[in-house]
Protein backbone atom coordinates (compact mmCIF):
# COMPACT_ATOMS: atom_id res chain seq x y z
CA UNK A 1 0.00 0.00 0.00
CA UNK A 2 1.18 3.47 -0.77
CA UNK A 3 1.99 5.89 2.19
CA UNK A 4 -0.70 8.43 0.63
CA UNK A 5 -3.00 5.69 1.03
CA UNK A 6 -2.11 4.53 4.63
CA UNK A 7 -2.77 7.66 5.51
CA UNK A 8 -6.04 8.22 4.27
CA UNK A 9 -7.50 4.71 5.34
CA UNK A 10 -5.74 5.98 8.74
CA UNK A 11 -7.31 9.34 9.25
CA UNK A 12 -10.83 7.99 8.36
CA UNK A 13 -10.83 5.49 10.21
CA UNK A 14 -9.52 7.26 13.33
CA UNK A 15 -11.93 10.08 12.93
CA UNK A 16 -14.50 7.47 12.03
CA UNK A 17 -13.38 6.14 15.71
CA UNK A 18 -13.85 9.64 17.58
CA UNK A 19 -17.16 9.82 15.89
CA UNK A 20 -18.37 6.93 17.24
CA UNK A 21 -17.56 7.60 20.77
CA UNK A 22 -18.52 11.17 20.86
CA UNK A 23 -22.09 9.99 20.37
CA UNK A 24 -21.65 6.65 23.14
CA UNK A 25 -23.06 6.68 26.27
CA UNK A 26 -19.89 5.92 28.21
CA UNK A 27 -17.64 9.35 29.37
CA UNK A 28 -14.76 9.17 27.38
CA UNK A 29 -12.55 12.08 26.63
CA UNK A 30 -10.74 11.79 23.09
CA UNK A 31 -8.13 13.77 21.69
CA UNK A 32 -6.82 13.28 17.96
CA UNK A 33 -3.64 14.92 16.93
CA UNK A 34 -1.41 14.07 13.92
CA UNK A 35 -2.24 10.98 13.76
CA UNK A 36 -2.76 9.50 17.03
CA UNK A 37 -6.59 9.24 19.01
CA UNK A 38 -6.04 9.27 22.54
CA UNK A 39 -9.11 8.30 24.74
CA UNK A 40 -9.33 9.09 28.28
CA UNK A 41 -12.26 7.05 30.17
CA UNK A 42 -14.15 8.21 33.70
CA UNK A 43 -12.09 6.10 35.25
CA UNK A 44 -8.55 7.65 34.14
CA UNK A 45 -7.26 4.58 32.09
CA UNK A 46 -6.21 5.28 28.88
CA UNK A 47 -6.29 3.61 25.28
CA UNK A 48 -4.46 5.14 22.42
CA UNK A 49 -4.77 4.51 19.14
CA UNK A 50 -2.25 5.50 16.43
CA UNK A 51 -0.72 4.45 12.90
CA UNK A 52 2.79 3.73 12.61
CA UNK A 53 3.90 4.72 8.48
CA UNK A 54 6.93 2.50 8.34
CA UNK A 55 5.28 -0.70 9.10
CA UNK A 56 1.79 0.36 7.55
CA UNK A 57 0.23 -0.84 10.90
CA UNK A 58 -2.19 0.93 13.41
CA UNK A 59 -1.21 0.26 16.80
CA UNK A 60 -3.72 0.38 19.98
CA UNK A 61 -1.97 0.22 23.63
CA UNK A 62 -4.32 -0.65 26.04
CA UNK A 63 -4.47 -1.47 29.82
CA UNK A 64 -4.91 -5.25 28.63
CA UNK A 65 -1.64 -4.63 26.12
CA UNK A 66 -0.45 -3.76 22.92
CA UNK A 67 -2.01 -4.71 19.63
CA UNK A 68 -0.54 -4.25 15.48
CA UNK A 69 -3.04 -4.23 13.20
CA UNK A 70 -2.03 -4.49 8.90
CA UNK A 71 -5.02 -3.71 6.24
CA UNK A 72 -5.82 -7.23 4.39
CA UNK A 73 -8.41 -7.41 2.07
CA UNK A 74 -10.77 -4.18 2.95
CA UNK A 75 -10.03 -4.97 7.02
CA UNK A 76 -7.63 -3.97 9.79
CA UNK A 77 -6.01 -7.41 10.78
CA UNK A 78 -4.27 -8.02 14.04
CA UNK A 79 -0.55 -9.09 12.86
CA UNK A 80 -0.38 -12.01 15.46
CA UNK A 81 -4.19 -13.24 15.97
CA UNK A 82 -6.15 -12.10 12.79
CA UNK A 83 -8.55 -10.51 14.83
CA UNK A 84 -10.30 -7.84 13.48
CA UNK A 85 -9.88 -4.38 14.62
CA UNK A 86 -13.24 -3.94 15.85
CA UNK A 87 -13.62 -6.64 17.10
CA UNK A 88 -10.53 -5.94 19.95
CA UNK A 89 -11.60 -2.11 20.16
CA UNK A 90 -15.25 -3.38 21.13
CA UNK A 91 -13.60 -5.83 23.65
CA UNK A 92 -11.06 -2.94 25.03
CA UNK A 93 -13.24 -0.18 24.92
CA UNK A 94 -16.36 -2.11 27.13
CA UNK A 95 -13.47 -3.47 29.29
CA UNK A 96 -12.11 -0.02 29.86
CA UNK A 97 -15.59 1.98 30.10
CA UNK A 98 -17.26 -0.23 32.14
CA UNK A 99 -20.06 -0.75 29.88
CA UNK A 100 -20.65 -2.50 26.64
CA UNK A 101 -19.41 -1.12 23.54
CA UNK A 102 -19.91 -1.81 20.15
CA UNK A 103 -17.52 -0.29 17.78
CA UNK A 104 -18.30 -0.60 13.95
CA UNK A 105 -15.80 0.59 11.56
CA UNK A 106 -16.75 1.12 7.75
């Protein structure tokens, strides 16, 4: 993939992600600069979400650890697992906020 691309897939689908949990019930804080979407919940954890160029990954660092995700085939992989990227944001974010949380990315 081409870094112009990266990018964009990156930015949408990080702003895609602050869109989302602007409108959730949970309190969550968010704060996207160049790149990186860092979400502060009620209870002062943290997850942070961000895309590293060189690799063409997005990485997430949560209290439950640190994930890679690679686009393959139209969906953010996990490098290790294969599990989809909304699938472990769902899972981290409910974990996190205390609540469930469904996180759909398009």
């Amino acid at each position: 993939m081409r870094e112009s691309e990266f990018h964009q897939r990156v930015d949408a689908l990080l702003l895609c992600l602050q869109s989302q949990l602007d409108e959730a019930e949970a309190d969550i804080d968010s704060d996207l600069s160049n790149g990186i979407l860092s979400l502060t919940f009620e209870n002062g954890s943290k997850i942070i979400v961000n895309r590293q160029t060189p690799n063409r990954e997005v990485w997430v660092a949560a209290k439950s650890g640190g994930f890679h995700f690679r686009f393959d085939q139209a969906v953010w992989r996990d490098t290790r697992t294969g599990e989809l990227l909304a699938v472990l944001l769902s899972k981290v974010f409910s974990e996190q906020a205390g609540i469930s949380t469904q996180v759909i990315l398009d």
